[in-house]
C-alpha atoms as a PDB file:
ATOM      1  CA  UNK A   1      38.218 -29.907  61.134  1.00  0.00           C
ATOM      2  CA  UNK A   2      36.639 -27.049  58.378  1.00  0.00           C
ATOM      3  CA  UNK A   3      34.274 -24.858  59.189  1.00  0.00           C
ATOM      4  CA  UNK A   4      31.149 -25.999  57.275  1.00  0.00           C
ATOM      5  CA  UNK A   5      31.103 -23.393  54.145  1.00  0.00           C
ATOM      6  CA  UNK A   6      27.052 -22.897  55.424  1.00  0.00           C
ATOM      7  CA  UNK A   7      28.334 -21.493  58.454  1.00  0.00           C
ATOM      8  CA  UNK A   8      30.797 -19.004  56.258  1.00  0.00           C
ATOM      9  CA  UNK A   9      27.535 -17.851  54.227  1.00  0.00           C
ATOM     10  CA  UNK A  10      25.599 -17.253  57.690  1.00  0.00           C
ATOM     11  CA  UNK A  11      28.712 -15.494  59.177  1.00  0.00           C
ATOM     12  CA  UNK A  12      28.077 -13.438  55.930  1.00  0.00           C
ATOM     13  CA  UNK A  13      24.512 -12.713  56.434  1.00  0.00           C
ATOM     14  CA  UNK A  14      25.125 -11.566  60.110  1.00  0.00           C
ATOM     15  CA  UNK A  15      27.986  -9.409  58.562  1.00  0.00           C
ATOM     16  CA  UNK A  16      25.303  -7.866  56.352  1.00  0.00           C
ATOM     17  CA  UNK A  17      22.701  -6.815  59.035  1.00  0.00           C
ATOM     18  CA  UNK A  18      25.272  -5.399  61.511  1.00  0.00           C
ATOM     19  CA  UNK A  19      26.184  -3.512  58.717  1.00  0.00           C
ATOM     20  CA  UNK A  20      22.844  -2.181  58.117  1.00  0.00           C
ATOM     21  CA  UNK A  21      22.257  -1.386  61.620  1.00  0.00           C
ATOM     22  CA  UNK A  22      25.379   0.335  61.733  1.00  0.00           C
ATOM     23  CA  UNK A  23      24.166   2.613  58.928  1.00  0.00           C
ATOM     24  CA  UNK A  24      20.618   2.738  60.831  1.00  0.00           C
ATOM     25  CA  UNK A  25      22.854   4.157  63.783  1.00  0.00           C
ATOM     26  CA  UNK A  26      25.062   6.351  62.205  1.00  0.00           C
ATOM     27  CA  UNK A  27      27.965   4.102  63.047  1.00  0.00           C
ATOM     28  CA  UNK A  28      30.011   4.126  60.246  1.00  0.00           C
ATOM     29  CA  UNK A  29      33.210   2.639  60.859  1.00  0.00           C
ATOM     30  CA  UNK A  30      31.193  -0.745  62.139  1.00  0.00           C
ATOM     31  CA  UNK A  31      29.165  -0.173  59.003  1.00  0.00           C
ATOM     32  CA  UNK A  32      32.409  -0.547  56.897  1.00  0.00           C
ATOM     33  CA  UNK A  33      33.732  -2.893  58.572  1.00  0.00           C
ATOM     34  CA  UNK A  34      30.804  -5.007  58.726  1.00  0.00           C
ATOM     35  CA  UNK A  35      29.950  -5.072  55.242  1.00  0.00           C
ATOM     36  CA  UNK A  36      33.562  -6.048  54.166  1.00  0.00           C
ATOM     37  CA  UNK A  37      33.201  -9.024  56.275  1.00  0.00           C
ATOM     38  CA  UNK A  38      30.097 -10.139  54.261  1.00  0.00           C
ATOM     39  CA  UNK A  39      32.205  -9.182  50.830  1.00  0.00           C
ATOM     40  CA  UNK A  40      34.894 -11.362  52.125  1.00  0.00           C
ATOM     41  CA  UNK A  41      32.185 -14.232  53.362  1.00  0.00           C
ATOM     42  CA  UNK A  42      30.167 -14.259  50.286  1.00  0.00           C
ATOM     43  CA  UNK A  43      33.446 -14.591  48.466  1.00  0.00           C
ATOM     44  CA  UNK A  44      34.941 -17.665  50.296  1.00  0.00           C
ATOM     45  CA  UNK A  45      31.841 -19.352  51.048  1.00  0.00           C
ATOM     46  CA  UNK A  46      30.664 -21.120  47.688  1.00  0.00           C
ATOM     47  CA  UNK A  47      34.826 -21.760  46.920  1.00  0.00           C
ATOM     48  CA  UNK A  48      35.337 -23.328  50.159  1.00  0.00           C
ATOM     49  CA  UNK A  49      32.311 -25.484  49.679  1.00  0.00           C
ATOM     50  CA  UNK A  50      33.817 -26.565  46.465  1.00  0.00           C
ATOM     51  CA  UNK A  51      37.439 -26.748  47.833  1.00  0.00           C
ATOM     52  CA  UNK A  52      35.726 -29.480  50.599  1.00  0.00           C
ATOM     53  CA  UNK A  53      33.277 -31.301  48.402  1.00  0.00           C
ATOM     54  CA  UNK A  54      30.458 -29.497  50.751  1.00  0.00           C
ATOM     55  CA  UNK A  55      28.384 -28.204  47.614  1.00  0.00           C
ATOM     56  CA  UNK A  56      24.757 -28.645  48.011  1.00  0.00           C
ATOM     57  CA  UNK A  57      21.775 -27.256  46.788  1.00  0.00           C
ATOM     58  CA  UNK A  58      20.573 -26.231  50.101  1.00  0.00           C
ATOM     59  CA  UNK A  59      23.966 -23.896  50.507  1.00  0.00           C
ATOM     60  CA  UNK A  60      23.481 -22.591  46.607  1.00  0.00           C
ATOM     61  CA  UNK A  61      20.310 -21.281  47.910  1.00  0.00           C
ATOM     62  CA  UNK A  62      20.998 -20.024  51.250  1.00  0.00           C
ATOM     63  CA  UNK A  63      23.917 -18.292  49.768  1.00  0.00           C
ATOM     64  CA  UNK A  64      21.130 -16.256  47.083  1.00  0.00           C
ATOM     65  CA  UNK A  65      18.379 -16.066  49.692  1.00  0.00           C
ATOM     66  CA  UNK A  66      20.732 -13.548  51.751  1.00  0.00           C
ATOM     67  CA  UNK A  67      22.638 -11.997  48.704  1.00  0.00           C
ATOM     68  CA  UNK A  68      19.089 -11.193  48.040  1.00  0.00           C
ATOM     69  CA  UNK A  69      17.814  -9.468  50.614  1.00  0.00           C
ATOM     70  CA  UNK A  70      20.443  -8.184  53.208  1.00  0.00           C
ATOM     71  CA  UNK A  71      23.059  -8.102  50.496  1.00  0.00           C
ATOM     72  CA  UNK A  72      20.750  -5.983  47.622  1.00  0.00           C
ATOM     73  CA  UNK A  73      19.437  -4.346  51.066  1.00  0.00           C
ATOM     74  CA  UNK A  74      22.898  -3.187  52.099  1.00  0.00           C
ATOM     75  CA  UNK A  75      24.464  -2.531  48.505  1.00  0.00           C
ATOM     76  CA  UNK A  76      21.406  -0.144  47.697  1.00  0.00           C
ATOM     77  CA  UNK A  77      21.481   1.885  50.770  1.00  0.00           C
ATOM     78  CA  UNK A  78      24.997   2.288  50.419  1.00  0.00           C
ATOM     79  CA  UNK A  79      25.155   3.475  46.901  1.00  0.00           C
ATOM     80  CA  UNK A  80      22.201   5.814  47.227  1.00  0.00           C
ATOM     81  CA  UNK A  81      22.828   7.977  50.301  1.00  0.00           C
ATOM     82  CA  UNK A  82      27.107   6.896  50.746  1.00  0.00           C
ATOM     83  CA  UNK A  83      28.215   6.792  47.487  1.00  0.00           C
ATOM     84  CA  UNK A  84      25.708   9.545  45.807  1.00  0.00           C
ATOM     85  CA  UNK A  85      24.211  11.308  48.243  1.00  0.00           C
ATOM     86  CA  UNK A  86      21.128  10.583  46.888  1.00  0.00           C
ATOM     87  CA  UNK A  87      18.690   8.721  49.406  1.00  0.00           C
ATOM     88  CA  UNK A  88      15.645   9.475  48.009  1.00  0.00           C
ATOM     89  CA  UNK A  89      15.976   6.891  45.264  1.00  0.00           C
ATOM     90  CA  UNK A  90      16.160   4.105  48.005  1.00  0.00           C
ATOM     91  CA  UNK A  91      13.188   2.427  46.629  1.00  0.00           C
ATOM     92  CA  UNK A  92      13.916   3.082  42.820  1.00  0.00           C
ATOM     93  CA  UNK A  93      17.018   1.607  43.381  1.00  0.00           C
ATOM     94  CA  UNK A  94      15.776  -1.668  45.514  1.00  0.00           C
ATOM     95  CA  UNK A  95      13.564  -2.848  42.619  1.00  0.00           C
ATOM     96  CA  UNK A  96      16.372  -2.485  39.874  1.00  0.00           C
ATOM     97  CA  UNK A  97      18.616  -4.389  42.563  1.00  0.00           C
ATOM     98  CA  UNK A  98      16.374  -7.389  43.211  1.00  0.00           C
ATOM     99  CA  UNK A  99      14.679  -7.134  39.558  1.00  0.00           C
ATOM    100  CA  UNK A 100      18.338  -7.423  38.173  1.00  0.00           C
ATOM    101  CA  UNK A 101      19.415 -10.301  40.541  1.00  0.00           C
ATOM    102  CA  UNK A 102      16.360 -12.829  40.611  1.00  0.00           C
ATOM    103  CA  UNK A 103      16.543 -12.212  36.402  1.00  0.00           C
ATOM    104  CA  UNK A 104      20.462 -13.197  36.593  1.00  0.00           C
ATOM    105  CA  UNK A 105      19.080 -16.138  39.212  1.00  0.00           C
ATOM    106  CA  UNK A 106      16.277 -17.242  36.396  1.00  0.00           C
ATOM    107  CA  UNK A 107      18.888 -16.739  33.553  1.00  0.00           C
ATOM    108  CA  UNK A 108      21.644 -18.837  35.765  1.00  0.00           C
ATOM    109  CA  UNK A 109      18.709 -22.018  36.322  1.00  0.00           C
ATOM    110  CA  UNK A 110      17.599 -22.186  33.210  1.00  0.00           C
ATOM    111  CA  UNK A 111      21.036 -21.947  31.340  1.00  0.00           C
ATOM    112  CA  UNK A 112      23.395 -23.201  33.970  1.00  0.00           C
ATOM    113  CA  UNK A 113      25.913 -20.208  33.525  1.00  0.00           C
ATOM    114  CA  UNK A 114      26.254 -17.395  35.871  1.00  0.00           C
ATOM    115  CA  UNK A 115      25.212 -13.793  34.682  1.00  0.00           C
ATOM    116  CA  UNK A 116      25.549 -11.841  37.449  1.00  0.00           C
ATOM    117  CA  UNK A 117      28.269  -8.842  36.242  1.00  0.00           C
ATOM    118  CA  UNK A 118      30.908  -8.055  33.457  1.00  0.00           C
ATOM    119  CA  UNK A 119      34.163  -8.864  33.086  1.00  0.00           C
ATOM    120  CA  UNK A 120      34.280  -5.021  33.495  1.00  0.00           C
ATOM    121  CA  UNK A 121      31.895  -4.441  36.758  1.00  0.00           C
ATOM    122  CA  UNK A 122      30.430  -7.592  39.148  1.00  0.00           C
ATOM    123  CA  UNK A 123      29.182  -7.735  42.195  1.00  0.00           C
ATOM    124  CA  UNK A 124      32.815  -7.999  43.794  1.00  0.00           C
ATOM    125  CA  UNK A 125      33.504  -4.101  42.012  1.00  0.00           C
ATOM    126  CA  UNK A 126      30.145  -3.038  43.502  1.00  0.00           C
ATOM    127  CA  UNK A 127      31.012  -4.354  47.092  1.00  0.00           C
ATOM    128  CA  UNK A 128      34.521  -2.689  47.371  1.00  0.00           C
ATOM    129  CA  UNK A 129      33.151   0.545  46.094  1.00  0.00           C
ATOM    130  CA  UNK A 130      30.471   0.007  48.780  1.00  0.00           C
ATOM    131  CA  UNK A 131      32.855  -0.634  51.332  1.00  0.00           C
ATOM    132  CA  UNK A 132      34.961   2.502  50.086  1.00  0.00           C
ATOM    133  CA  UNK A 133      31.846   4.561  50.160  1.00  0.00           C
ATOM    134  CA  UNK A 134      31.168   3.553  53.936  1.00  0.00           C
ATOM    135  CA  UNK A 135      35.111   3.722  55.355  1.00  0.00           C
ATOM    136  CA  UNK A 136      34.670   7.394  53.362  1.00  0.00           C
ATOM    137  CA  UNK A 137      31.926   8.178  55.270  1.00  0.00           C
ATOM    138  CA  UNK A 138      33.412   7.323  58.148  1.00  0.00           C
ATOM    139  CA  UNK A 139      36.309   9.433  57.717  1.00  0.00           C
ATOM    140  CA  UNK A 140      35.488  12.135  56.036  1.00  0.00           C
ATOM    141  CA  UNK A 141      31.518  12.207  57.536  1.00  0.00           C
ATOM    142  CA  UNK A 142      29.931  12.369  53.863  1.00  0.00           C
ATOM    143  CA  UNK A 143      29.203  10.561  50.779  1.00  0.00           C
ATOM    144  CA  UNK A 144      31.756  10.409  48.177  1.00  0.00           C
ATOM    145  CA  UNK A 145      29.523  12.227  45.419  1.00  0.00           C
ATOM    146  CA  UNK A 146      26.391  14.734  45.286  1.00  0.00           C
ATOM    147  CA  UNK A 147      24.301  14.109  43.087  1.00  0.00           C
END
């Protein structure tokens, strides 16, 4: 039997907040680790769905309720004090984060195509250099850059 892709996305979303409780405690290797779990999760979820003929609407939003807020959560805490060293603009960059994703969201319903990303830099590019930014950290006990 297959795992119901649902069950991938909430496997995801558990991924997430581990992750951010990680970070919380200083943990950094679980906070890498975690977070590349959702990355992987977030990535097979919506393709298995399709790969099963399990699509539905209530998955499709699941899926962007937790990208939304433990996924933008996650990303922007990362980037700001693991990737730049720069935790201060926690907040500043929170609203661009959500802003930017619920206006991809409204662009996606009303058109119908996805606009979340370049061909250049998506949300996959953003999650590995999140999840380089946190196995850094854990090796090397700082963020990548200073800004």
């Amino acid at each position: 039997t297959w795992i119901h892709p649902n069950v991938i996305t909430c496997l995801g979303g558990l991924s997430a907040a581990c992750s951010l409780v990680g970070m919380g405690h200083e943990q950094w290797t679980l906070a890498c680790v975690a977070f590349t779990v959702y990355h992987m999760c977030d990535n097979m979820d919506g393709k298995h769905a399709r790969r099963t003929n399990q699509s539905s609407m209530l998955g499709h939003v699941l899926d962007h309720a937790l990208d939304g807020t433990v996924g933008v959560i996650a990303s922007c805490w990362i980037c700001c004090d693991h990737l730049f060293g720069f935790p201060s603009a926690l907040r500043f960059a929170l609203c661009c984060g959500m802003t930017t994703l619920l206006t991809c969201h409204i662009a996606e319903r009303c058109t119908g195509v996805s606009t979340l990303g370049t061909r250049i830099f998506g949300a996959d590019e953003l999650f590995l250099s999140c999840s380089f930014a946190l196995g850094y950290r854990a090796c090397m006990g700082g963020p990548v850059l200073l800004l």
